[in-house]
PDB file of N, CA and C in Angstrom:
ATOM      1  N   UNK A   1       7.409  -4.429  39.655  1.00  0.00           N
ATOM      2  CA  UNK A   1       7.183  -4.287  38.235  1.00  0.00           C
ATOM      3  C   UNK A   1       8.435  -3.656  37.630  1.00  0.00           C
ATOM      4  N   UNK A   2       8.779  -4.319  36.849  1.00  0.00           N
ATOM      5  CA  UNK A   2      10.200  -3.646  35.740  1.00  0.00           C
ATOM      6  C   UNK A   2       9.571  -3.214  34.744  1.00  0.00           C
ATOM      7  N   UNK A   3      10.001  -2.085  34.260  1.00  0.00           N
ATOM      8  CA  UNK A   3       9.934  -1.208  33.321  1.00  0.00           C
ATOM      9  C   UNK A   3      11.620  -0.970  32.268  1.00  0.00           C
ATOM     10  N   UNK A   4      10.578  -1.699  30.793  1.00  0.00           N
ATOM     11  CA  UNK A   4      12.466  -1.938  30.215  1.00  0.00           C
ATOM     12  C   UNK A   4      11.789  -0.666  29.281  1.00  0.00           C
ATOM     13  N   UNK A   5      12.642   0.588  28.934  1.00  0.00           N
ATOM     14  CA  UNK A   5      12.807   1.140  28.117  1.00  0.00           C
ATOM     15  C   UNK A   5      13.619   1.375  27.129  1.00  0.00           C
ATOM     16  N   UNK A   6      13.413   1.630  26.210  1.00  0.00           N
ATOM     17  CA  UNK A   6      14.074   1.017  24.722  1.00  0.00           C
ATOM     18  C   UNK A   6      14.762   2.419  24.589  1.00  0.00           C
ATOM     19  N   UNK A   7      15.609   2.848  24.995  1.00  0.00           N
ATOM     20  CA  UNK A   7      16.533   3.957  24.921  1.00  0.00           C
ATOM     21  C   UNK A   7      17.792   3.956  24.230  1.00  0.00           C
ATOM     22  N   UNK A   8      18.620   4.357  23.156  1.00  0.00           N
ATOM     23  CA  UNK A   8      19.369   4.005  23.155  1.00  0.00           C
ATOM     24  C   UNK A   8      20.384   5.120  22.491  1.00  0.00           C
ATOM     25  N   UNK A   9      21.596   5.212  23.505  1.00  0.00           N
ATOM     26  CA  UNK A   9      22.512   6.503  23.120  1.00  0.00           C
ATOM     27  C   UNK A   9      23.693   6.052  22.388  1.00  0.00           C
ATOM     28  N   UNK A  10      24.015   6.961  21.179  1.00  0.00           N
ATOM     29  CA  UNK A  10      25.326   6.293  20.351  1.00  0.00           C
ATOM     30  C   UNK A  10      25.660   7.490  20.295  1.00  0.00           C
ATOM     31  N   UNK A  11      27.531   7.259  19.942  1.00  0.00           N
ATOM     32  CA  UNK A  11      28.184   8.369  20.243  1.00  0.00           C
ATOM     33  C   UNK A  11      29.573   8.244  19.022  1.00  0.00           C
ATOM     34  N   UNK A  12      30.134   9.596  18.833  1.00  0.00           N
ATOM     35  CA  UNK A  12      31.420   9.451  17.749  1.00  0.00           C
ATOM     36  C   UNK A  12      32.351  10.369  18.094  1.00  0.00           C
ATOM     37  N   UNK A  13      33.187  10.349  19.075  1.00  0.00           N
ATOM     38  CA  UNK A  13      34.042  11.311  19.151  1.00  0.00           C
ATOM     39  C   UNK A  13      35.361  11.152  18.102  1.00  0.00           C
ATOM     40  N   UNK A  14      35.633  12.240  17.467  1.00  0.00           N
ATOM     41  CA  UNK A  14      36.853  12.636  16.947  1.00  0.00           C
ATOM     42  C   UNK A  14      37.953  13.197  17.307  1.00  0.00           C
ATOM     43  N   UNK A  15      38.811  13.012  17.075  1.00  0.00           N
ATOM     44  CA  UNK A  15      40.157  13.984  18.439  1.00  0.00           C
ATOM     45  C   UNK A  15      41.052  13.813  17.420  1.00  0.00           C
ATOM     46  N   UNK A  16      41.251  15.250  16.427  1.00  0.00           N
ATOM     47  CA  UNK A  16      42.445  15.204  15.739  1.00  0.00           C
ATOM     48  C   UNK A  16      44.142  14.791  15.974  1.00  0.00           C
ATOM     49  N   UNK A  17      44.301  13.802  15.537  1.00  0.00           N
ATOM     50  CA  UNK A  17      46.125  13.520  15.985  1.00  0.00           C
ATOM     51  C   UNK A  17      45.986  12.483  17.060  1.00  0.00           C
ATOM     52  N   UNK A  18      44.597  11.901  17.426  1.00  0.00           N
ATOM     53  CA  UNK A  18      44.645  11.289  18.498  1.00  0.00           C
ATOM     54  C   UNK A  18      44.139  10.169  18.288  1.00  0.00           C
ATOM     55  N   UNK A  19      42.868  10.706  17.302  1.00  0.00           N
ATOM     56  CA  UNK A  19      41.652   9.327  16.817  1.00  0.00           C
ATOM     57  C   UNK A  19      40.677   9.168  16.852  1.00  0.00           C
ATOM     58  N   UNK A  20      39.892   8.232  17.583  1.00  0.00           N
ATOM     59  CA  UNK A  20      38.097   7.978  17.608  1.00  0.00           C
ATOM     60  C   UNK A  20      38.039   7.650  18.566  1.00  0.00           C
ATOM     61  N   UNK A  21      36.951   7.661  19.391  1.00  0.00           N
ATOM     62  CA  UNK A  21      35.983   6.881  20.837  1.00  0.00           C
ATOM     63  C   UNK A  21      34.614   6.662  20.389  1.00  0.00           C
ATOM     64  N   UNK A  22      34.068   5.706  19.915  1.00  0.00           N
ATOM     65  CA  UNK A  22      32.889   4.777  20.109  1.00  0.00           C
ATOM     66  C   UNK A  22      32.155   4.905  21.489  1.00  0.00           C
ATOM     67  N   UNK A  23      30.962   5.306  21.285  1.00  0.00           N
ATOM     68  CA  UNK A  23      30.433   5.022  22.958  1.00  0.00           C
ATOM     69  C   UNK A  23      28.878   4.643  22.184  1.00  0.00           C
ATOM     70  N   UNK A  24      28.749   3.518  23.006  1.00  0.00           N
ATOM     71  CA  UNK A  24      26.839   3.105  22.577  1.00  0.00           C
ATOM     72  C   UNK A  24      26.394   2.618  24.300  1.00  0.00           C
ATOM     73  N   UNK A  25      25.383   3.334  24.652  1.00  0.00           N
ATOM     74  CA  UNK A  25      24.550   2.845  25.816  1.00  0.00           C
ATOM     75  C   UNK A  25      23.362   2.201  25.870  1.00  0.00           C
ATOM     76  N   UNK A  26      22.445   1.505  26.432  1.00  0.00           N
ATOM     77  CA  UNK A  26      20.669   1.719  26.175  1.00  0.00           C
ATOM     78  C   UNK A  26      20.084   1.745  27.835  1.00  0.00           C
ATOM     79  N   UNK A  27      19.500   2.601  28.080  1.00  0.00           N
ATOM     80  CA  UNK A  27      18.525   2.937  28.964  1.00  0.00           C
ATOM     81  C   UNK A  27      17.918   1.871  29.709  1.00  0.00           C
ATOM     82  N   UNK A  28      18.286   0.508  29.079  1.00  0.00           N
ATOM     83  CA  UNK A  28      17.443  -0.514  29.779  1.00  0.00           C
ATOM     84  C   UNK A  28      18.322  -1.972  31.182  1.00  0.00           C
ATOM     85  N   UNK A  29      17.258  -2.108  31.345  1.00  0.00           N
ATOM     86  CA  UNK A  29      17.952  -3.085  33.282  1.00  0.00           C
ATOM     87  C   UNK A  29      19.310  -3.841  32.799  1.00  0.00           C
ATOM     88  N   UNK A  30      18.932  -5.009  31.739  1.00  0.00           N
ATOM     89  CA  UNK A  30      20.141  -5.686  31.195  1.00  0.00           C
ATOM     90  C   UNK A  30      20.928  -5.314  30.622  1.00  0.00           C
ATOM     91  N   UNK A  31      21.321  -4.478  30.086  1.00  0.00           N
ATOM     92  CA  UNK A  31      22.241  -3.767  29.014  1.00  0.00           C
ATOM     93  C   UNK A  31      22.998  -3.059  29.725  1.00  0.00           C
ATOM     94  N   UNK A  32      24.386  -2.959  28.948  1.00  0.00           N
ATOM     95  CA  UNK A  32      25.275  -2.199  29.336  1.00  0.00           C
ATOM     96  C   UNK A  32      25.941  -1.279  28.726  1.00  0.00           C
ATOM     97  N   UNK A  33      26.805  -0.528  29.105  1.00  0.00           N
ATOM     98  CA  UNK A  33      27.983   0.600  28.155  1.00  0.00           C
ATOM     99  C   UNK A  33      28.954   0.002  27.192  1.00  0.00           C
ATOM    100  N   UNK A  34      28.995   0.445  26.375  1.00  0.00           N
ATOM    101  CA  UNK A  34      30.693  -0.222  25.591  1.00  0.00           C
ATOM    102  C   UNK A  34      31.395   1.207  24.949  1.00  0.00           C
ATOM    103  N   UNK A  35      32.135   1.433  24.975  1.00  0.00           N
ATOM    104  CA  UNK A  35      33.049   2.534  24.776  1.00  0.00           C
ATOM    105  C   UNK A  35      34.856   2.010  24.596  1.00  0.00           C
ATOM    106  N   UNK A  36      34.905   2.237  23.202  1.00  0.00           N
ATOM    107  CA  UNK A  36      36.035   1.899  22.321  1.00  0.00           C
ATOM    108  C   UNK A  36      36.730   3.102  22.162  1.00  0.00           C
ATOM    109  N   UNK A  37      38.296   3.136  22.127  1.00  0.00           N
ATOM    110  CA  UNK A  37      39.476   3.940  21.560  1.00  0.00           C
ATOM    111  C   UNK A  37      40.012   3.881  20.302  1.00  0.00           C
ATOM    112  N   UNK A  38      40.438   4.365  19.224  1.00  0.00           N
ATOM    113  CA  UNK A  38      41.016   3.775  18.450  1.00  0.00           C
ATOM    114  C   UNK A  38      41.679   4.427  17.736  1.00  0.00           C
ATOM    115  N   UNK A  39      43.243   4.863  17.846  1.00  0.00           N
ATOM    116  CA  UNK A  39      44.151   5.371  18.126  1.00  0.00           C
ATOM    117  C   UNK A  39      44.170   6.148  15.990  1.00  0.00           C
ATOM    118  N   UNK A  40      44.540   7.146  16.253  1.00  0.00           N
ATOM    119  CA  UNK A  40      44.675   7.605  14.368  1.00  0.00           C
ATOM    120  C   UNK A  40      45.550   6.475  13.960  1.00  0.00           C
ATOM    121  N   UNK A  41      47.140   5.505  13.977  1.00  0.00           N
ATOM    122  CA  UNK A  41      47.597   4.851  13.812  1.00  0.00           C
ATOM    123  C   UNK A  41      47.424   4.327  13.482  1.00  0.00           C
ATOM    124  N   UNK A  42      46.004   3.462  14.143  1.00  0.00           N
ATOM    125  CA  UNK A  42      45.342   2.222  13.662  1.00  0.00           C
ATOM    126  C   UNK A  42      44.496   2.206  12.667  1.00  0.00           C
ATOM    127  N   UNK A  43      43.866   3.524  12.162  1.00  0.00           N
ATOM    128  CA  UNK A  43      42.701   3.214  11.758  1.00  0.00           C
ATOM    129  C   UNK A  43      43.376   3.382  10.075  1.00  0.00           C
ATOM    130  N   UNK A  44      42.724   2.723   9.524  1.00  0.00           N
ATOM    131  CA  UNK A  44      43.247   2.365   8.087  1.00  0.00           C
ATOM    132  C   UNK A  44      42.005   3.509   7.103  1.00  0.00           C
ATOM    133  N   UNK A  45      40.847   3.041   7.380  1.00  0.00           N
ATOM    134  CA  UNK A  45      40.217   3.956   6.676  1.00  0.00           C
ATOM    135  C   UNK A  45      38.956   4.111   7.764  1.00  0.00           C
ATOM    136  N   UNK A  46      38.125   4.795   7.118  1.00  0.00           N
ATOM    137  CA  UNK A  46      36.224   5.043   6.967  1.00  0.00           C
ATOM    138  C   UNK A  46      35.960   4.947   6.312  1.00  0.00           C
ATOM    139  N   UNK A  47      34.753   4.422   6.110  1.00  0.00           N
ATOM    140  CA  UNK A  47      34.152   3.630   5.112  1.00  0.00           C
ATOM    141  C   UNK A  47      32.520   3.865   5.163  1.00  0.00           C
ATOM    142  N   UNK A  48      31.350   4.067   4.471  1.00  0.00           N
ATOM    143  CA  UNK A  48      29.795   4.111   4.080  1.00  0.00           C
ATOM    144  C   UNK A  48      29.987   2.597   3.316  1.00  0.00           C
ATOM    145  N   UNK A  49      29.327   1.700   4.034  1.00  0.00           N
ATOM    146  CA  UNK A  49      28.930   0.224   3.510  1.00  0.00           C
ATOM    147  C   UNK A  49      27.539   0.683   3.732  1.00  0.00           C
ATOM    148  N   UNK A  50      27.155  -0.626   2.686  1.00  0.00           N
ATOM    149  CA  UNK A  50      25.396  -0.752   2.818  1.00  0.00           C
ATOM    150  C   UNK A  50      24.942  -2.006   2.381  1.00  0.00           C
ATOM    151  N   UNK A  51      24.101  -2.114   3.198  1.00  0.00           N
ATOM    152  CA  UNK A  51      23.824  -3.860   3.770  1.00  0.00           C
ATOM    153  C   UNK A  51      22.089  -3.617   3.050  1.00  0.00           C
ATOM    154  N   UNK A  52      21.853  -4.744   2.968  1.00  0.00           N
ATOM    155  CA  UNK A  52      20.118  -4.772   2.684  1.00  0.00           C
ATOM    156  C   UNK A  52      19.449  -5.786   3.776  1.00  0.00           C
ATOM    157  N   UNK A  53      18.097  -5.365   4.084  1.00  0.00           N
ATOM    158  CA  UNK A  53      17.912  -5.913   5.211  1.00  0.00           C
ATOM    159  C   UNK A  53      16.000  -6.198   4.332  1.00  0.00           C
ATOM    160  N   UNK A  54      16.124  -7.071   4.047  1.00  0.00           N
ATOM    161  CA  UNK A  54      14.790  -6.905   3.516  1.00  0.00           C
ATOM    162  C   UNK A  54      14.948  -6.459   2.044  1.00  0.00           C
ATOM    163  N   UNK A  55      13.623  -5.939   1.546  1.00  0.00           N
ATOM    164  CA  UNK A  55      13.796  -5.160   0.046  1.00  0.00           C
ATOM    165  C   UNK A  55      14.397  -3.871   0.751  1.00  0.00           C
ATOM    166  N   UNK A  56      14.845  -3.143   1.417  1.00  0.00           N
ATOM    167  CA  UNK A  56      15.636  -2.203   2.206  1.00  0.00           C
ATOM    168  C   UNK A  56      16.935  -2.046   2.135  1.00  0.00           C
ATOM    169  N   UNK A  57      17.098  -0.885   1.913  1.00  0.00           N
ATOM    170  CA  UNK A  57      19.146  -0.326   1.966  1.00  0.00           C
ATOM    171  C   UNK A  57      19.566   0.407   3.322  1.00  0.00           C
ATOM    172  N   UNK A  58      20.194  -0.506   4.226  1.00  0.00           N
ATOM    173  CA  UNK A  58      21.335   0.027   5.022  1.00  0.00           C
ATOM    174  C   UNK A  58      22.251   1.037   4.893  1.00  0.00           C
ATOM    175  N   UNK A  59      22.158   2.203   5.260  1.00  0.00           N
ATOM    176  CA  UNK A  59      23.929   2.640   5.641  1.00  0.00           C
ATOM    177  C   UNK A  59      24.468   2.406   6.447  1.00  0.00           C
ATOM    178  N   UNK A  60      25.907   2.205   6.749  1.00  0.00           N
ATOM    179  CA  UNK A  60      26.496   2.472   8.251  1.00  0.00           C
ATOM    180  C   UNK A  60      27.611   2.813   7.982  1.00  0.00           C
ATOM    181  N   UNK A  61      28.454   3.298   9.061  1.00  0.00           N
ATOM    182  CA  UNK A  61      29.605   4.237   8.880  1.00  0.00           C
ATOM    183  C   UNK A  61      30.317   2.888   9.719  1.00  0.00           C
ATOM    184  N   UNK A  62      32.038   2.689   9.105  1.00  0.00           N
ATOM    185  CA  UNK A  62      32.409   1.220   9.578  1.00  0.00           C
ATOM    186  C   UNK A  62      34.222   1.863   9.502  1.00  0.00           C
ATOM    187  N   UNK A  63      34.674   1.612  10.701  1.00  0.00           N
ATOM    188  CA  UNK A  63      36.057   1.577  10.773  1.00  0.00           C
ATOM    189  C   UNK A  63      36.776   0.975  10.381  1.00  0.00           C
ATOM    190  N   UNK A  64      37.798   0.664   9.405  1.00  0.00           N
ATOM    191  CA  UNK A  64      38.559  -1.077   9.326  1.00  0.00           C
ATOM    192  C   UNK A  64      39.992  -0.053  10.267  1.00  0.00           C
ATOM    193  N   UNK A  65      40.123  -1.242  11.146  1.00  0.00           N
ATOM    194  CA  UNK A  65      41.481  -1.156  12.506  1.00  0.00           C
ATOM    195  C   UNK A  65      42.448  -2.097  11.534  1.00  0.00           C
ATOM    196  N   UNK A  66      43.876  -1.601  11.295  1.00  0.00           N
ATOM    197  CA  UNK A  66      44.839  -2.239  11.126  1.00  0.00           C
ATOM    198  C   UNK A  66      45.057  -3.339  12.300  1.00  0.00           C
ATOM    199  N   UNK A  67      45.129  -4.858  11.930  1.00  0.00           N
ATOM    200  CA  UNK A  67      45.132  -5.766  12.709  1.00  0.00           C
ATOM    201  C   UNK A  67      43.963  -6.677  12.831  1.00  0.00           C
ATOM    202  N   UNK A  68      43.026  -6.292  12.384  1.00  0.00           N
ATOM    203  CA  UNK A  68      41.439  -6.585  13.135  1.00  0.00           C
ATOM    204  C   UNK A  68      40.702  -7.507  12.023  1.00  0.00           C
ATOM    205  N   UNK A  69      40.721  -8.417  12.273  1.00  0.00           N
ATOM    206  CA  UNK A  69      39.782  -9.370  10.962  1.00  0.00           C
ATOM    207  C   UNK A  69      38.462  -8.297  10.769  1.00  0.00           C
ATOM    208  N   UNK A  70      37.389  -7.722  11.730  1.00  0.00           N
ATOM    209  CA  UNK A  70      36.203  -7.255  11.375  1.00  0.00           C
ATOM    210  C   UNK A  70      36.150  -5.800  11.849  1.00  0.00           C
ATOM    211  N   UNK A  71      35.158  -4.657  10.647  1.00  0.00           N
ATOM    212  CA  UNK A  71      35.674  -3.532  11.217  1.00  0.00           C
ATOM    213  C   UNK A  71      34.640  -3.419  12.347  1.00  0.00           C
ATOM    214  N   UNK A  72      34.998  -1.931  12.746  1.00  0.00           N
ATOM    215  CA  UNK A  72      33.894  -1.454  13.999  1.00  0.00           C
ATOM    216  C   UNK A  72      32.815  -0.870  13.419  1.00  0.00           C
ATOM    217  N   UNK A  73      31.856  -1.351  13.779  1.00  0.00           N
ATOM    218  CA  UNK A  73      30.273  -0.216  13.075  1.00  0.00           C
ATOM    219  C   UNK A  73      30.212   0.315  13.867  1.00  0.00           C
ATOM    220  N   UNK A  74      30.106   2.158  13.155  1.00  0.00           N
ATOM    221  CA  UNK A  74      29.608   3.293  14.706  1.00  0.00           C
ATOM    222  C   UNK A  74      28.036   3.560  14.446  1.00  0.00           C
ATOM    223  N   UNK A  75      27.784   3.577  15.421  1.00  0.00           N
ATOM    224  CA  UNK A  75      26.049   3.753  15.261  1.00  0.00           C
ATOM    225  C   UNK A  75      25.576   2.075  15.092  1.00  0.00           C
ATOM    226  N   UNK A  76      26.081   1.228  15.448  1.00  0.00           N
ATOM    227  CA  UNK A  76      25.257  -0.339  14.899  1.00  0.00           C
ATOM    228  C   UNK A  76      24.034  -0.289  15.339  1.00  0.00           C
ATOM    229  N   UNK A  77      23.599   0.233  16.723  1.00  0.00           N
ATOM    230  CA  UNK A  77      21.848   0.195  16.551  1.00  0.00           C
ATOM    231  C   UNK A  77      20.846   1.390  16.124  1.00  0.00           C
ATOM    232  N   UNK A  78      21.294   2.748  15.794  1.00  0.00           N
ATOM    233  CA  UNK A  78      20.705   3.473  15.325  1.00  0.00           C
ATOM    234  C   UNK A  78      20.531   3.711  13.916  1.00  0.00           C
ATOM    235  N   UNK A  79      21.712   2.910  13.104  1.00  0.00           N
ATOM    236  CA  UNK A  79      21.386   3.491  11.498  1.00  0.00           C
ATOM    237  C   UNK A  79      20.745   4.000  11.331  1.00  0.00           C
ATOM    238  N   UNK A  80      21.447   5.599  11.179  1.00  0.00           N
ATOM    239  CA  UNK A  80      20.861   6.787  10.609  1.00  0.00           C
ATOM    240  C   UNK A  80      20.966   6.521   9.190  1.00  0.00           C
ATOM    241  N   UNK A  81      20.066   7.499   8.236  1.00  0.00           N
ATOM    242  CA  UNK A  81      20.035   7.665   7.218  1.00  0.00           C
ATOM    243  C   UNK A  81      21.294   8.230   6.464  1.00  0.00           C
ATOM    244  N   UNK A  82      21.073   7.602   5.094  1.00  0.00           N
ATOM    245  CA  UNK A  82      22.516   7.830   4.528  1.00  0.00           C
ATOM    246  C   UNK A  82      22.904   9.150   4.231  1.00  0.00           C
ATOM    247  N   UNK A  83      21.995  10.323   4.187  1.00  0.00           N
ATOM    248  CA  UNK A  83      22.988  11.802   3.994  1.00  0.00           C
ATOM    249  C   UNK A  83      23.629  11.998   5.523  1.00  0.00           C
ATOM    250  N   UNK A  84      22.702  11.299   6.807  1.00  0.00           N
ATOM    251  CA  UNK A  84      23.664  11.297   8.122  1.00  0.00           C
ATOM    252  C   UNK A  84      24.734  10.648   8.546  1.00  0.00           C
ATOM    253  N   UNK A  85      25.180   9.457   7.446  1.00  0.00           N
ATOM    254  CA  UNK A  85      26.085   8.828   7.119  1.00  0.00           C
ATOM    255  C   UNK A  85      27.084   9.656   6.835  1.00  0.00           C
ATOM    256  N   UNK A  86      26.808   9.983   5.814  1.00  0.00           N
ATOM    257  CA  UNK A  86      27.988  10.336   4.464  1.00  0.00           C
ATOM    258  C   UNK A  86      28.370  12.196   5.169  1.00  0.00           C
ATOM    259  N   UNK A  87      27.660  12.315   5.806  1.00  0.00           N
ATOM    260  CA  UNK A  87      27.623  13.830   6.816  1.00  0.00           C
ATOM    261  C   UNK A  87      28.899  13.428   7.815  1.00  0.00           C
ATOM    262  N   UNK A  88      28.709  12.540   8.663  1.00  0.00           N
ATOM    263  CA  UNK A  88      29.578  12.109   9.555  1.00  0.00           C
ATOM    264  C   UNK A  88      30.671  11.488   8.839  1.00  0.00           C
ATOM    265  N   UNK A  89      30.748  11.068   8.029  1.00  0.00           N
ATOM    266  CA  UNK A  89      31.810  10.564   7.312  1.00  0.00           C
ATOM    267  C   UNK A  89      32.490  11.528   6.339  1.00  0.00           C
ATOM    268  N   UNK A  90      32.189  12.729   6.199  1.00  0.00           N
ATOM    269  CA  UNK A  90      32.853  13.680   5.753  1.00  0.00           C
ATOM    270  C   UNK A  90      33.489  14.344   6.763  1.00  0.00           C
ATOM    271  N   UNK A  91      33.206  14.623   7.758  1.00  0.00           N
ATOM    272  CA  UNK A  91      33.308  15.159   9.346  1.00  0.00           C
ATOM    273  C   UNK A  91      34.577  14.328   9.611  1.00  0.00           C
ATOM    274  N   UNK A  92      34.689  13.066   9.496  1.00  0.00           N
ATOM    275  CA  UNK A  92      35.418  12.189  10.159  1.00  0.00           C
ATOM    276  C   UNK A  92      36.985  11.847   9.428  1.00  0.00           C
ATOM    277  N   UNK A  93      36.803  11.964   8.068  1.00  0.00           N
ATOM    278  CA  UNK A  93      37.826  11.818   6.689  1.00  0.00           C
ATOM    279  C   UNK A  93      38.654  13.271   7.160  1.00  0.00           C
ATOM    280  N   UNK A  94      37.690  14.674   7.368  1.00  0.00           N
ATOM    281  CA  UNK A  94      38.493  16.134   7.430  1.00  0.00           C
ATOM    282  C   UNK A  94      39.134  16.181   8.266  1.00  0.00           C
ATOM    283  N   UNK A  95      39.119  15.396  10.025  1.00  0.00           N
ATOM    284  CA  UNK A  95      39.649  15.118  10.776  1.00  0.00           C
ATOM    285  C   UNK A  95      40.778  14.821  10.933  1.00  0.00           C
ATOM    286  N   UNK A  96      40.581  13.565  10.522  1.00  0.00           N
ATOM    287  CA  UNK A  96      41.626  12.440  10.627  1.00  0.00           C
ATOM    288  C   UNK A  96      42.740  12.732  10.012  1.00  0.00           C
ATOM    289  N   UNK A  97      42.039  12.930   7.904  1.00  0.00           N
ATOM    290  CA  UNK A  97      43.412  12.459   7.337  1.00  0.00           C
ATOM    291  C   UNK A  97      43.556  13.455   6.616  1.00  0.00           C
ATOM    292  N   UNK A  98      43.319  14.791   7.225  1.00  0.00           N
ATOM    293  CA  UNK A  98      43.710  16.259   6.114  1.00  0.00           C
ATOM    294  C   UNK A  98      43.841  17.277   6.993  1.00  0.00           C
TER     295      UNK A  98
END
Protein backbone atom coordinates (compact mmCIF):
# COMPACT_ATOMS: atom_id res chain seq x y z
CA UNK A 1 0.00 0.00 0.00
CA UNK A 2 1.42 3.58 -0.96
CA UNK A 3 0.65 6.31 0.99
CA UNK A 4 1.01 9.77 -1.12
CA UNK A 5 1.07 12.68 1.23
CA UNK A 6 0.40 16.06 0.11
CA UNK A 7 3.31 17.84 1.87
CA UNK A 8 4.79 20.53 0.55
CA UNK A 9 8.03 22.64 1.61
CA UNK A 10 8.93 26.10 -0.08
CA UNK A 11 11.79 28.03 0.69
CA UNK A 12 13.51 31.83 0.05
CA UNK A 13 16.87 32.30 0.95
CA UNK A 14 18.45 35.76 0.74
CA UNK A 15 22.28 36.27 0.92
CA UNK A 16 23.15 39.91 0.74
CA UNK A 17 25.87 40.68 -2.18
CA UNK A 18 25.30 37.22 -3.25
CA UNK A 19 21.47 36.80 -4.14
CA UNK A 20 18.56 34.23 -3.88
CA UNK A 21 18.13 30.26 -3.57
CA UNK A 22 14.65 28.94 -4.41
CA UNK A 23 14.10 25.57 -2.81
CA UNK A 24 10.43 23.81 -3.23
CA UNK A 25 10.08 20.02 -2.09
CA UNK A 26 6.75 17.76 -1.57
CA UNK A 27 6.69 14.88 0.79
CA UNK A 28 5.28 12.64 -1.81
CA UNK A 29 6.76 9.04 -3.81
CA UNK A 30 6.84 10.90 -7.34
CA UNK A 31 8.00 14.24 -6.73
CA UNK A 32 11.09 15.71 -6.42
CA UNK A 33 13.48 18.72 -5.10
CA UNK A 34 14.23 21.76 -7.28
CA UNK A 35 16.50 24.30 -5.80
CA UNK A 36 17.58 27.43 -7.90
CA UNK A 37 20.59 30.14 -7.49
CA UNK A 38 20.28 33.38 -8.70
CA UNK A 39 23.13 35.45 -8.51
CA UNK A 40 22.29 39.59 -7.25
CA UNK A 41 23.70 40.39 -10.96
CA UNK A 42 21.06 38.76 -12.51
CA UNK A 43 18.20 39.61 -10.88
CA UNK A 44 16.60 42.71 -12.43
CA UNK A 45 13.82 43.17 -10.03
CA UNK A 46 10.95 41.62 -7.46
CA UNK A 47 7.94 41.91 -8.23
CA UNK A 48 3.96 41.15 -6.27
CA UNK A 49 1.93 40.05 -9.57
CA UNK A 50 -1.60 38.88 -9.20
CA UNK A 51 -3.25 36.43 -11.28
CA UNK A 52 -7.09 35.54 -10.85
CA UNK A 53 -7.96 32.12 -10.65
CA UNK A 54 -11.65 31.97 -10.61
CA UNK A 55 -13.73 35.08 -9.17
CA UNK A 56 -10.35 34.92 -6.86
CA UNK A 57 -7.07 37.17 -6.54
CA UNK A 58 -3.65 35.57 -6.59
CA UNK A 59 -0.50 36.94 -5.12
CA UNK A 60 2.87 35.71 -5.86
CA UNK A 61 6.22 37.01 -5.35
CA UNK A 62 8.08 36.61 -9.07
CA UNK A 63 11.78 37.20 -9.97
CA UNK A 64 12.43 38.63 -13.57
CA UNK A 65 16.40 37.09 -14.28
CA UNK A 66 18.20 39.30 -16.77
CA UNK A 67 18.29 36.95 -19.85
CA UNK A 68 15.23 34.81 -19.11
CA UNK A 69 12.04 35.10 -21.34
CA UNK A 70 9.85 33.95 -17.97
CA UNK A 71 10.33 35.05 -14.40
CA UNK A 72 10.79 32.59 -11.40
CA UNK A 73 7.67 32.29 -9.02
CA UNK A 74 8.86 31.73 -5.32
CA UNK A 75 6.32 29.94 -3.45
CA UNK A 76 4.40 28.63 -6.93
CA UNK A 77 2.54 25.98 -4.88
CA UNK A 78 1.86 27.60 -1.64
CA UNK A 79 0.53 31.16 -2.47
CA UNK A 80 0.53 32.75 0.60
CA UNK A 81 -1.60 35.58 1.20
CA UNK A 82 -0.84 38.95 -0.02
CA UNK A 83 0.34 40.86 3.33
CA UNK A 84 2.81 37.45 3.24
CA UNK A 85 3.66 38.52 -0.09
CA UNK A 86 4.31 42.05 0.15
CA UNK A 87 6.11 41.00 3.83
CA UNK A 88 8.63 38.92 1.93
CA UNK A 89 8.95 41.26 -0.68
CA UNK A 90 9.86 44.01 1.52
CA UNK A 91 12.42 41.60 3.24
CA UNK A 92 13.77 40.83 -0.16
CA UNK A 93 13.94 44.67 -1.95
CA UNK A 94 16.01 45.68 1.83
CA UNK A 95 18.36 42.97 0.98
CA UNK A 96 19.20 43.06 -2.25
CA UNK A 97 19.05 46.62 -3.42
CA UNK A 98 19.70 48.99 -0.26
Amino acid sequence: ILSLRLHTTESLLVLRGLGIQTSSSSNTYLSSSTTRFIPTEKIQDILVNEAFRGFEVRYYLVVVVEGEEEVVVVFPRLLPRRDIVERVWRGCRACLFE
